[in-house]
C-alpha atoms as a PDB file:
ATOM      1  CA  UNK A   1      19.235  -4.782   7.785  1.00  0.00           C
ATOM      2  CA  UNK A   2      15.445  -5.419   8.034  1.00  0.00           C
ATOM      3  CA  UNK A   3      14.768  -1.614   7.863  1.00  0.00           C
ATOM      4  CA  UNK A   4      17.227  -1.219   4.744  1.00  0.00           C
ATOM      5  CA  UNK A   5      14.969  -3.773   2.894  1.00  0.00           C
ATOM      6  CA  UNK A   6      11.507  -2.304   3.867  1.00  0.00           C
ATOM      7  CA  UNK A   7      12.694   1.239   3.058  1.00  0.00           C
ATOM      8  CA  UNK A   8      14.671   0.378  -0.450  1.00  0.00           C
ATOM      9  CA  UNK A   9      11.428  -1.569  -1.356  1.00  0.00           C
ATOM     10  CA  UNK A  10       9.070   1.084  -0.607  1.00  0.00           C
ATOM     11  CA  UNK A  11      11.330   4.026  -2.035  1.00  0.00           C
ATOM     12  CA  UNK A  12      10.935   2.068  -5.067  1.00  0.00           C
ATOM     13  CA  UNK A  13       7.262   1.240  -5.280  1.00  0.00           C
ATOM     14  CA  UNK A  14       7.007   4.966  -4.976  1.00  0.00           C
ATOM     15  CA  UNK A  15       9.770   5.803  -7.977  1.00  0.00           C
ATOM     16  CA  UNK A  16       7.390   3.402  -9.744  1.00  0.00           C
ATOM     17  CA  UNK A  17       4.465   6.021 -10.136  1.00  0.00           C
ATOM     18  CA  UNK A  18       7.383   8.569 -11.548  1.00  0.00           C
ATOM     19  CA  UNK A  19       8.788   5.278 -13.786  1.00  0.00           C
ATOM     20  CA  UNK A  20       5.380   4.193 -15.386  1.00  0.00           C
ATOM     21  CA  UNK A  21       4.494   8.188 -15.941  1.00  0.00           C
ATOM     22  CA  UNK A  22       6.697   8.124 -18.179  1.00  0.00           C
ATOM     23  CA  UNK A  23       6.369   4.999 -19.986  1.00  0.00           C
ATOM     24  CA  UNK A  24       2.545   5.938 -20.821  1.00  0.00           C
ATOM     25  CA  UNK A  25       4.217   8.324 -23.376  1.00  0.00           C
ATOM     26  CA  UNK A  26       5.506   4.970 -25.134  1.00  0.00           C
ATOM     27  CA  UNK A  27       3.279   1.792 -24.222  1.00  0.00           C
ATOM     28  CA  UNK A  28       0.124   0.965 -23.237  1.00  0.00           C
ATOM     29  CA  UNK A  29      -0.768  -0.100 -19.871  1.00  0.00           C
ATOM     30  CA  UNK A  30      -1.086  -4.321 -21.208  1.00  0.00           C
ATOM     31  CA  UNK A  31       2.585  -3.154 -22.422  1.00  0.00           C
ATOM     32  CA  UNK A  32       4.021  -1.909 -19.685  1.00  0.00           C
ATOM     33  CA  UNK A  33       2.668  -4.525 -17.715  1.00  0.00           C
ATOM     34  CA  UNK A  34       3.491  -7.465 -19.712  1.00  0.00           C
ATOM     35  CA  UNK A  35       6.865  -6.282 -19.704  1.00  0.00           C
ATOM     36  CA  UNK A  36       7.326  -5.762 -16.056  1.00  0.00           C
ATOM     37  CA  UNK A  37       6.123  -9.619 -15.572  1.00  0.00           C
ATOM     38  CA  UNK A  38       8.388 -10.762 -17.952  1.00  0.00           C
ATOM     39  CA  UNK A  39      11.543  -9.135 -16.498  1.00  0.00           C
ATOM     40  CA  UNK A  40      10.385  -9.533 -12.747  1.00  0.00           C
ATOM     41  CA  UNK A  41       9.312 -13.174 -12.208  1.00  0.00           C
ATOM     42  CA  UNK A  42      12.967 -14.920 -13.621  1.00  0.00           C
ATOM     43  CA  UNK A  43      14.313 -12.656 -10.586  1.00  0.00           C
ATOM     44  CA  UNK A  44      12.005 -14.136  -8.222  1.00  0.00           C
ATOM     45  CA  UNK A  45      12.466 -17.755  -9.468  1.00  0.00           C
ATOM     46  CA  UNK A  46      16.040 -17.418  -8.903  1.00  0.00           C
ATOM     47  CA  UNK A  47      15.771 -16.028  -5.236  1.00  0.00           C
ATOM     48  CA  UNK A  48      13.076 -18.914  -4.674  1.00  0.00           C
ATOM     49  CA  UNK A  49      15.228 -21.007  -5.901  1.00  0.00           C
ATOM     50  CA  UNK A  50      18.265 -20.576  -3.985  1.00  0.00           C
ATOM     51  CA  UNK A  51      16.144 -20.417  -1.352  1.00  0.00           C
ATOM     52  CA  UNK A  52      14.576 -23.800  -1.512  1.00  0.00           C
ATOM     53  CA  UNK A  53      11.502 -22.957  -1.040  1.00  0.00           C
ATOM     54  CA  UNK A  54       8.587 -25.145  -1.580  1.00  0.00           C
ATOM     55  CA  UNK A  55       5.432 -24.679  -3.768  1.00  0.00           C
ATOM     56  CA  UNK A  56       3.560 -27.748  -2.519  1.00  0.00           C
ATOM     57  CA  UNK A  57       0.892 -26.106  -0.744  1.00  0.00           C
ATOM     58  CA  UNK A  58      -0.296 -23.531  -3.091  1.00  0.00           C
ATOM     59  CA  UNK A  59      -0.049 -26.547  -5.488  1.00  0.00           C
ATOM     60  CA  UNK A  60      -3.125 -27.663  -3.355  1.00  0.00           C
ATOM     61  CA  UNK A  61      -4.676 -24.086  -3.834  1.00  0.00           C
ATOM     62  CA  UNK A  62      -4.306 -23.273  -7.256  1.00  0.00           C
ATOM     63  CA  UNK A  63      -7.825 -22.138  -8.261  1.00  0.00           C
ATOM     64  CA  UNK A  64      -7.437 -19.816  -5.279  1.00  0.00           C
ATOM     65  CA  UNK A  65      -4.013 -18.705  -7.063  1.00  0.00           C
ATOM     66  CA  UNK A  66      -5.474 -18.385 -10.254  1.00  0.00           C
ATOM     67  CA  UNK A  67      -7.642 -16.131  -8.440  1.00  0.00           C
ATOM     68  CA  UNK A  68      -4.970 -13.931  -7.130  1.00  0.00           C
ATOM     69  CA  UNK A  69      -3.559 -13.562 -10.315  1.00  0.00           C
ATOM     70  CA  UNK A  70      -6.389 -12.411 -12.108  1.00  0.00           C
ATOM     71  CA  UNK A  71      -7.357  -9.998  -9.664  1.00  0.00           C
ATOM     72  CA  UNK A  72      -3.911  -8.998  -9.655  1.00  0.00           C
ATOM     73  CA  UNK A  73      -3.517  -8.224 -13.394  1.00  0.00           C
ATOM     74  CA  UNK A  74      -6.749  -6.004 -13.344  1.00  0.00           C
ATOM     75  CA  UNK A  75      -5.592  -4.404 -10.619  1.00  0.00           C
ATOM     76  CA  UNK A  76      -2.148  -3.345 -12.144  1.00  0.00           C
ATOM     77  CA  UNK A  77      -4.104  -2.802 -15.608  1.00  0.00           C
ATOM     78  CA  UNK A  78      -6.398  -0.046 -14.071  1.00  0.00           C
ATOM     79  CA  UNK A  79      -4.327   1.450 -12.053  1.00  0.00           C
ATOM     80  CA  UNK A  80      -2.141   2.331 -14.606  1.00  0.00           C
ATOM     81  CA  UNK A  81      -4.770   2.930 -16.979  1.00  0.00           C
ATOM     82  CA  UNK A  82      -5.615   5.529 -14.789  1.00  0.00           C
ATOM     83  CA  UNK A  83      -2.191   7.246 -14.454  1.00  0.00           C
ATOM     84  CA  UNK A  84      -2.684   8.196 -18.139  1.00  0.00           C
ATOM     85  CA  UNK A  85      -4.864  11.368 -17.048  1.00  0.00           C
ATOM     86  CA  UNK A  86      -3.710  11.710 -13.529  1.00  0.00           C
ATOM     87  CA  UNK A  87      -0.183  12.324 -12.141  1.00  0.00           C
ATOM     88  CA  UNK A  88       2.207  10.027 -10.255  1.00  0.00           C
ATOM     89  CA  UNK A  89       2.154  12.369  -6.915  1.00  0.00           C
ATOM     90  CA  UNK A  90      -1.478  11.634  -6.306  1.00  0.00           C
ATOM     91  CA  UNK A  91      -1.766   8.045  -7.738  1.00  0.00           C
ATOM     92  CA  UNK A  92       0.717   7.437  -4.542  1.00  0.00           C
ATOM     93  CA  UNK A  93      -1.054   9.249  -2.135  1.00  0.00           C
ATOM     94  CA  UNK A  94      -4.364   7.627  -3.119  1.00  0.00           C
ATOM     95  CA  UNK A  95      -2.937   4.127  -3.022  1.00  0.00           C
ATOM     96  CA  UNK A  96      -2.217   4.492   0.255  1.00  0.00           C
ATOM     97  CA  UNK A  97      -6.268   4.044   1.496  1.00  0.00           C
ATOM     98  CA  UNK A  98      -5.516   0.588   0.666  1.00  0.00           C
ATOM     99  CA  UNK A  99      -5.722  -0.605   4.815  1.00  0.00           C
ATOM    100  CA  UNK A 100      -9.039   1.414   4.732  1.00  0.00           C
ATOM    101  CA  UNK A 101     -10.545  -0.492   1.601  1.00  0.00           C
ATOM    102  CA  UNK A 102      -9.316  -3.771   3.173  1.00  0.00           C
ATOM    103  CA  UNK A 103     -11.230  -2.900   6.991  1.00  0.00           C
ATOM    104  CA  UNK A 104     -14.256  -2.198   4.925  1.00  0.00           C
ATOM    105  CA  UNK A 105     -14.039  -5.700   2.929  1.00  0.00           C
ATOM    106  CA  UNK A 106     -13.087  -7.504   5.590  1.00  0.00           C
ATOM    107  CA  UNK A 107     -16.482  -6.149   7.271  1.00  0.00           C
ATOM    108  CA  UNK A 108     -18.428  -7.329   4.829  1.00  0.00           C
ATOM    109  CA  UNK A 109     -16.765 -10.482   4.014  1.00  0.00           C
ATOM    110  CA  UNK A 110     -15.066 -11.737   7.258  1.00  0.00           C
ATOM    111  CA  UNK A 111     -17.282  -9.953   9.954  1.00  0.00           C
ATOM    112  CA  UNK A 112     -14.001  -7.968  11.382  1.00  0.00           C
ATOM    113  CA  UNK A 113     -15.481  -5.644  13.494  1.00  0.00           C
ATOM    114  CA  UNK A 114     -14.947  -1.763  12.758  1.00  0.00           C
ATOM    115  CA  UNK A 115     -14.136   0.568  15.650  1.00  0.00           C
ATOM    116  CA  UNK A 116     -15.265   3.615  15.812  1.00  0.00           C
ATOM    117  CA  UNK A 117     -11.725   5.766  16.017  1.00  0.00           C
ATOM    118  CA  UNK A 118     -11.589   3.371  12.624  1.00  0.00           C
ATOM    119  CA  UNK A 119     -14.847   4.989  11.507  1.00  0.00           C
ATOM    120  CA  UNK A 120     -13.007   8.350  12.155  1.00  0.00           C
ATOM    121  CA  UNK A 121     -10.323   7.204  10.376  1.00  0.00           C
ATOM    122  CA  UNK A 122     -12.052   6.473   7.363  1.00  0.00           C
ATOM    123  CA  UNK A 123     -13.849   9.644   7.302  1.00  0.00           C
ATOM    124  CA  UNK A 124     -10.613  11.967   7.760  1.00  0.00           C
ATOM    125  CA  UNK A 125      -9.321   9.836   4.774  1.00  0.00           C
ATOM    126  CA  UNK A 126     -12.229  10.475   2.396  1.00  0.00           C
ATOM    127  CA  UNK A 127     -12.054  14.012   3.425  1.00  0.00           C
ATOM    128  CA  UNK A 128      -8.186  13.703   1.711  1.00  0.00           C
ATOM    129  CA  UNK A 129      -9.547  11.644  -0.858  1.00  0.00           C
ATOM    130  CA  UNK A 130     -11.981  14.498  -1.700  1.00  0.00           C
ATOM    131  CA  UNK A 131      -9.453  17.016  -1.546  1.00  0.00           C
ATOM    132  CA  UNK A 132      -6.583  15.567  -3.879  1.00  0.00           C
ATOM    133  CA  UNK A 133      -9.180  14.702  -6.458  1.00  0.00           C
ATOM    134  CA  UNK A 134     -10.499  17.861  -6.636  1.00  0.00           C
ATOM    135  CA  UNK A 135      -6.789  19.588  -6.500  1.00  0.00           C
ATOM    136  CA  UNK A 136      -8.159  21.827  -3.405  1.00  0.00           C
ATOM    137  CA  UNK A 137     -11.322  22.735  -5.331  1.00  0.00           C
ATOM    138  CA  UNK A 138     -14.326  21.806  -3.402  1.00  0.00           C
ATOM    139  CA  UNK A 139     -16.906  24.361  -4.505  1.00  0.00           C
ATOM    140  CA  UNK A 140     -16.669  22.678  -7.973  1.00  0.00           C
ATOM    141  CA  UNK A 141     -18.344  19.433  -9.158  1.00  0.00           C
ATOM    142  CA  UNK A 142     -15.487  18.892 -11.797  1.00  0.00           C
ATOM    143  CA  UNK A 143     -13.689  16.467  -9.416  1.00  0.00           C
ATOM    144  CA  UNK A 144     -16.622  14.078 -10.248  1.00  0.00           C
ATOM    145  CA  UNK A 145     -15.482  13.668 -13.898  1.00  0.00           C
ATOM    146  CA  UNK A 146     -11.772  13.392 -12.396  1.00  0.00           C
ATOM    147  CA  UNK A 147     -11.211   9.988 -14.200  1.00  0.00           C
ATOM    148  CA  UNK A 148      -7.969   8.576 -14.061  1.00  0.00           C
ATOM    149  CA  UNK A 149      -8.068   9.477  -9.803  1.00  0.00           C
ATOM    150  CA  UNK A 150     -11.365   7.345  -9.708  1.00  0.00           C
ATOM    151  CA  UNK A 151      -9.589   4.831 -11.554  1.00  0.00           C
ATOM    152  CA  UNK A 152      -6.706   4.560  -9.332  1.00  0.00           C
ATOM    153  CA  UNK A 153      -9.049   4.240  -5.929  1.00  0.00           C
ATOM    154  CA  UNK A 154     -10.361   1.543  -7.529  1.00  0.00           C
ATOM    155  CA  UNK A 155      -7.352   0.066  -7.704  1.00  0.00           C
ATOM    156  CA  UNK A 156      -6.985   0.738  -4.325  1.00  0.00           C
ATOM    157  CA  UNK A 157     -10.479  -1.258  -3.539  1.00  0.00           C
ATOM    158  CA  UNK A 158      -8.853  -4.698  -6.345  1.00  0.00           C
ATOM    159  CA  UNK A 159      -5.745  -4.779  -4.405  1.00  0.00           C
ATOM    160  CA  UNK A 160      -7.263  -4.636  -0.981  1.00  0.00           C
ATOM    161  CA  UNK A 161      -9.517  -7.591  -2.920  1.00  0.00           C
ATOM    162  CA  UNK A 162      -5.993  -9.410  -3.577  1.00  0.00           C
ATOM    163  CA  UNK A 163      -4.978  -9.059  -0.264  1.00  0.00           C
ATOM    164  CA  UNK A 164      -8.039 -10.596   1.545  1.00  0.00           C
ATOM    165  CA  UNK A 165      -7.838 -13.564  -1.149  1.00  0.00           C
ATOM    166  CA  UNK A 166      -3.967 -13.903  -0.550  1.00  0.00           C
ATOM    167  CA  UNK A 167      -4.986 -15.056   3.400  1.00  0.00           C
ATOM    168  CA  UNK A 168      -6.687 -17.992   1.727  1.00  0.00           C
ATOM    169  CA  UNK A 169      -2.412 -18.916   0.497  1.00  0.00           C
ATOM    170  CA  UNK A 170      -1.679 -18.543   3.980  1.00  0.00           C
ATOM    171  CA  UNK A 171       1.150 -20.958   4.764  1.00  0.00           C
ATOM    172  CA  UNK A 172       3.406 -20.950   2.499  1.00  0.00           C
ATOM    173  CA  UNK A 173       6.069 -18.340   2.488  1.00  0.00           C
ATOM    174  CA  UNK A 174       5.014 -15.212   1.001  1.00  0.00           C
ATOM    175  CA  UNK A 175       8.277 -15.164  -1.837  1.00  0.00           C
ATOM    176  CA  UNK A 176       6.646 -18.531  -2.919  1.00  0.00           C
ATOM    177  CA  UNK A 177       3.251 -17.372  -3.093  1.00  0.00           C
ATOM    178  CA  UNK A 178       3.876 -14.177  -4.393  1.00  0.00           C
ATOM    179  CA  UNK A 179       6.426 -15.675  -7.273  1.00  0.00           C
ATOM    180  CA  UNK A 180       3.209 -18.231  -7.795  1.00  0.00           C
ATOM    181  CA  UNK A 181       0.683 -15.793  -8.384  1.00  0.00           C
ATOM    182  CA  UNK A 182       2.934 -13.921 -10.745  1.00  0.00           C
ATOM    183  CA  UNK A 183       3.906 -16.260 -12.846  1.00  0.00           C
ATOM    184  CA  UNK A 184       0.265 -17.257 -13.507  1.00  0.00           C
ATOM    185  CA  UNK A 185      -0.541 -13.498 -14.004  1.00  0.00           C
ATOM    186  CA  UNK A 186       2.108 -13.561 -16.257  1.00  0.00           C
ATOM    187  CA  UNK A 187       0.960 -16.684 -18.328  1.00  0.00           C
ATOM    188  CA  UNK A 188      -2.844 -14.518 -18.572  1.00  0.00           C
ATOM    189  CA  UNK A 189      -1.205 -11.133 -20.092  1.00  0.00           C
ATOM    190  CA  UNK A 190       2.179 -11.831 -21.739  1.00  0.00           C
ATOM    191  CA  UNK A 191       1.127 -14.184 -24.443  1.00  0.00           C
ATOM    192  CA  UNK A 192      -2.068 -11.860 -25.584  1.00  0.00           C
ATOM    193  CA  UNK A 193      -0.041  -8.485 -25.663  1.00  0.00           C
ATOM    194  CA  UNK A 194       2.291 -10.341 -27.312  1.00  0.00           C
ATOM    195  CA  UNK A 195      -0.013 -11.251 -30.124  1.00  0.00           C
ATOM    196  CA  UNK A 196      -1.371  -7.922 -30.320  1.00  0.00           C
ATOM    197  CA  UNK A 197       2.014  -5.433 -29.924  1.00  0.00           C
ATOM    198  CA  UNK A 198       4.590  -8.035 -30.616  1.00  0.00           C
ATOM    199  CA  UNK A 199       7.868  -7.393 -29.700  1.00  0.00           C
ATOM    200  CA  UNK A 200       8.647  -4.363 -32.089  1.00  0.00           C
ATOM    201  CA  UNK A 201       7.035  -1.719 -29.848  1.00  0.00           C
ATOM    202  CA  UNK A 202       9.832  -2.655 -27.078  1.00  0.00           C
ATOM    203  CA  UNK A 203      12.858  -2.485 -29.692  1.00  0.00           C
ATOM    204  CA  UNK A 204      11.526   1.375 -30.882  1.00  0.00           C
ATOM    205  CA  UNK A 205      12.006   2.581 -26.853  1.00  0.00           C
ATOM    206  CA  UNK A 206      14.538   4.602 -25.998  1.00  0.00           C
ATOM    207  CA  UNK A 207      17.141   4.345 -23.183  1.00  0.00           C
ATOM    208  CA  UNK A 208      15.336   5.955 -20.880  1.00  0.00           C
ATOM    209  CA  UNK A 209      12.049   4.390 -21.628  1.00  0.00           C
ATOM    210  CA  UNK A 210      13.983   0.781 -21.542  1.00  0.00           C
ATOM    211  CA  UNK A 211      15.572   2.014 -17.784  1.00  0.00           C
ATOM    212  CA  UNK A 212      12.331   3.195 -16.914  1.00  0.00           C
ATOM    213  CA  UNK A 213      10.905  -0.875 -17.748  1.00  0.00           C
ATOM    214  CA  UNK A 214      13.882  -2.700 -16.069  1.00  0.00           C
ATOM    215  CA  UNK A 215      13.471  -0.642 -13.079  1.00  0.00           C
ATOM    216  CA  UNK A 216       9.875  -1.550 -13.036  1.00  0.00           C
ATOM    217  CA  UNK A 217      10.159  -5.397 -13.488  1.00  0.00           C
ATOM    218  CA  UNK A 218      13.568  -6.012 -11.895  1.00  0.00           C
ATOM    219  CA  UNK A 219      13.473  -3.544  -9.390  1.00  0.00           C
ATOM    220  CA  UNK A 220       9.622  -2.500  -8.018  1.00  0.00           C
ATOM    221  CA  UNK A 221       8.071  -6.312  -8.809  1.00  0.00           C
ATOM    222  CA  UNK A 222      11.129  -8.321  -8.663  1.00  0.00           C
ATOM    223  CA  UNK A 223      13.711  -6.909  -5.766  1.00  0.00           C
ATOM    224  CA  UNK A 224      11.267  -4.691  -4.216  1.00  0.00           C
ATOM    225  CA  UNK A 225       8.766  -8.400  -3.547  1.00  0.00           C
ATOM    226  CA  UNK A 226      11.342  -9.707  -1.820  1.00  0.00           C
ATOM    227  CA  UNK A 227      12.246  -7.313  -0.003  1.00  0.00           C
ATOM    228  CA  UNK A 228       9.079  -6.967   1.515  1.00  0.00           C
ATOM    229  CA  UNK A 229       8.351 -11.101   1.569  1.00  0.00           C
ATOM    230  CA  UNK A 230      11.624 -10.996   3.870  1.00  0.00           C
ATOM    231  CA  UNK A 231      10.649  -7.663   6.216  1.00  0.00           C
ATOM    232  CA  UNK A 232       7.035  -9.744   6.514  1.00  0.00           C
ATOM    233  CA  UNK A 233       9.117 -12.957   7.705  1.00  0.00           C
ATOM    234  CA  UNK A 234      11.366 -11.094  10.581  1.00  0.00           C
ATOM    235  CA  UNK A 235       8.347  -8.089  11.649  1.00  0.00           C
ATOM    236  CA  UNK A 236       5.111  -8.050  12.849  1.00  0.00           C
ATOM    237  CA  UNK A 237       2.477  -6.972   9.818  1.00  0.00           C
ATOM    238  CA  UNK A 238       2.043  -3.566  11.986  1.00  0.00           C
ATOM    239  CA  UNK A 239       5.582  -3.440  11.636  1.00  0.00           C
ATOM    240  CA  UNK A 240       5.735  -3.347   8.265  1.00  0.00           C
ATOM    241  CA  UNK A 241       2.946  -1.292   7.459  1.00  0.00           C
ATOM    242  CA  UNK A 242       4.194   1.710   8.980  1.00  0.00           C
ATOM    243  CA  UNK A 243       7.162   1.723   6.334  1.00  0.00           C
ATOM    244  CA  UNK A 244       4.199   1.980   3.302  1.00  0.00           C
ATOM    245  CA  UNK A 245       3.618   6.197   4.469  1.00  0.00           C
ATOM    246  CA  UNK A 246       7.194   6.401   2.760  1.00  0.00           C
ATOM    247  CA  UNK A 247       5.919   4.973  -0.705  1.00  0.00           C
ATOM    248  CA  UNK A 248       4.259   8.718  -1.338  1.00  0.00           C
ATOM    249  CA  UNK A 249       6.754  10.222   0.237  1.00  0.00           C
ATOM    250  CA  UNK A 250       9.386   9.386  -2.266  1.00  0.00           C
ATOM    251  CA  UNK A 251       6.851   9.811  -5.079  1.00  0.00           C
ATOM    252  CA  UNK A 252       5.985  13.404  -3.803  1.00  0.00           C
ATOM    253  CA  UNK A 253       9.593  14.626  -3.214  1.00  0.00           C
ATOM    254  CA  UNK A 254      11.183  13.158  -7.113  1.00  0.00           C
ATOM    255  CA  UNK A 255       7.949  13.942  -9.308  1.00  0.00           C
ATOM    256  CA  UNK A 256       8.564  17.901  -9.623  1.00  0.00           C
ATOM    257  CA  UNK A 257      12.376  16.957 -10.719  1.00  0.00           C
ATOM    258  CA  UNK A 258      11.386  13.823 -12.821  1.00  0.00           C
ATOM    259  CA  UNK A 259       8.392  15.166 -14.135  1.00  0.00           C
ATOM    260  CA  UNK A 260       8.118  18.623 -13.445  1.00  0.00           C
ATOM    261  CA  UNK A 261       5.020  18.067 -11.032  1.00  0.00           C
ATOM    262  CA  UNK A 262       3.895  20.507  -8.838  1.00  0.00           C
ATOM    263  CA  UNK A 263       3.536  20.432  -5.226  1.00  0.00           C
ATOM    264  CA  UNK A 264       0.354  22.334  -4.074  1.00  0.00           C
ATOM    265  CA  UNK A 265      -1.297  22.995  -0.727  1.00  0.00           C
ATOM    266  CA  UNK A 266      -3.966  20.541  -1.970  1.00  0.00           C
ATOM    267  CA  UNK A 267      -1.444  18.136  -2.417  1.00  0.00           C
ATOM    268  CA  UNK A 268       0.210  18.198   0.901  1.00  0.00           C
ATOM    269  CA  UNK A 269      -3.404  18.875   2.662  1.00  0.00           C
ATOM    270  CA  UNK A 270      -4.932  15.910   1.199  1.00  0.00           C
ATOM    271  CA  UNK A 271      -2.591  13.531   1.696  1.00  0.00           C
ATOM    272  CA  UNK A 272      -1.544  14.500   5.116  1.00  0.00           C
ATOM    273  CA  UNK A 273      -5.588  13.509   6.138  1.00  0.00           C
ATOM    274  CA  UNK A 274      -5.342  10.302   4.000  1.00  0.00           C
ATOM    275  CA  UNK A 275      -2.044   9.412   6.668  1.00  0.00           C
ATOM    276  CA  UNK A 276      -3.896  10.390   9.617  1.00  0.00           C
ATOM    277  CA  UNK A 277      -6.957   8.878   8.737  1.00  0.00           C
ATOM    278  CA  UNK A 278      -5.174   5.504   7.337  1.00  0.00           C
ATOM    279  CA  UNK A 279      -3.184   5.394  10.494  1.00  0.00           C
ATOM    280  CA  UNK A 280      -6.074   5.651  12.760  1.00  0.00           C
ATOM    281  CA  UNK A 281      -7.934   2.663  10.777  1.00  0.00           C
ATOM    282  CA  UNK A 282      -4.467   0.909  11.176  1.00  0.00           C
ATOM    283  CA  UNK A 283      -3.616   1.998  14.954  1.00  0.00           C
ATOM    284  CA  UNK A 284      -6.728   1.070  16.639  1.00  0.00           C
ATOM    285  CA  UNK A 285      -8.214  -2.389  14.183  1.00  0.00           C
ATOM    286  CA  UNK A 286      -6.710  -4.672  16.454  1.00  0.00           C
ATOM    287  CA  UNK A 287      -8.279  -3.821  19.731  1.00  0.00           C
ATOM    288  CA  UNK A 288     -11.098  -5.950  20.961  1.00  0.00           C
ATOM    289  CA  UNK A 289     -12.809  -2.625  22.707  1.00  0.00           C
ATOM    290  CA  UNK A 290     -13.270   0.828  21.289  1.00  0.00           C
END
């Protein structure tokens, strides 16, 4: 049952890409995301709910929440920003250098030490980096202006940035503190889009556009969190993580149908290194020796 949760919830982080593709044509990224809070954290408040779970702690640690949620919103804001000149298929396959980003902050910040198969690691995976931004072409400086990929790694470094501040709302459970932190994100973006967009830009959608948002909110931020806050509670972390390489997958193999996509050999090239090179930073960063 543990696998079924990890696998629905990462299938669906990687529909998302293919979901908020689409949306762009409609809303803006403050849109899209304002509307994925609002549907998303009444389903988490109801599962923490029923739950019983406590907030007390994070109570204690609500500048550091704050924190989390503002990192959070800029995070989702760019990210999506940048899917509006780049496609689904590699915003997936770039997300996942997330572990990398975090091994390199965590150098910085927390003196982890950084092996060297991880050094090989993170080298294979900015090889892949290189070669999905520049869609195979190497010879060619034009990757360099390749915006909305640039955008999305740096999405990749915020949310690494989330994750390292998240250990500070270490122990609570993580449905708590991840219902917490989105409610407050929620509180920072609604009310301003809001003001600016109103509610009349949501009632002009069509059906598919409106599936496309409930999917998003209910689905990939509210279902899809607590999915994962549950696989985190029964698994190791290294566990879990090894379910993420399906997020791209998904993305990869429904973008040509969805959104008539192609799949090149840069594609498939550049992020198979970005696996290898992710899973070598993730195989060997727990060893005390190289």
């Amino acid at each position: 049952m543990t696998s079924f949760l990890l696998i629905a919830a990462v299938v669906m982080w990687g529909l998302s890409f293919i979901a908020t593709k689409y949306c762009l044509r409609f809303l803006s990224p403050a849109e899209i995301i304002a509307a994925r809070f609002v549907l998303a954290v009444p389903v988490l408040l109801i599962v923490v709910r029923a739950k019983r779970l406590s907030f007390e702690l994070i109570r204690r640690q609500w500048m550091m929440a704050v924190a989390c949620a503002l990192v959070l919103v800029f995070h989702l804001l760019i990210q999506v920003e940048g899917m509006k000149t780049t496609t689904a298929t590699n915003t997936a396959w770039l997300i996942t250098t997330i572990p990398v980003f975090i091994v390199i902050l965590s150098y910085f910040f927390l003196r982890e030490r950084i092996t060297r198969y991880q050094a090989l690691g993170m080298a294979i995976a900015a090889f892949g980096v290189v070669l999905l931004v520049s869609r195979g072409r190497l010879g060619s400086l034009a990757f360099i202006q390749s915006y909305g990929d640039w955008l999305v790694l740096i999405s990749a470094v915020s949310w690494s940035v989330y994750t390292i501040l998240g250990k500070k709302l270490a122990g609570s459970h993580p449905l708590a503190v991840t219902t917490s932190v989105l409610t407050i994100a929620a509180v920072c973006l609604v009310p301003p889009v809001l003001m600016t967009s109103g509610v009349r830009v949501y009632a002009s959608l069509d059906w598919m556009a409106v599936g496309a948002l409930v999917f998003l909110g209910v689905f990939c931020m509210g279902l899809a969190y607590w999915f994962w806050a549950e696989g985190l509670k029964r698994k190791t972390a290294g566990g879990v993580g090894v379910y993420l390489y399906l997020e791209p997958v998904s993305t990869t193999l429904a973008a040509p149908f969805l959104l008539n996509e192609p799949i090149t050999p840069a594609l498939l090239g550049g992020g198979a290194l970005v696996v290898v090179g992710v899973w070598l930073v993730e195989r060997y960063g727990n060893r005390g020796k190289e």
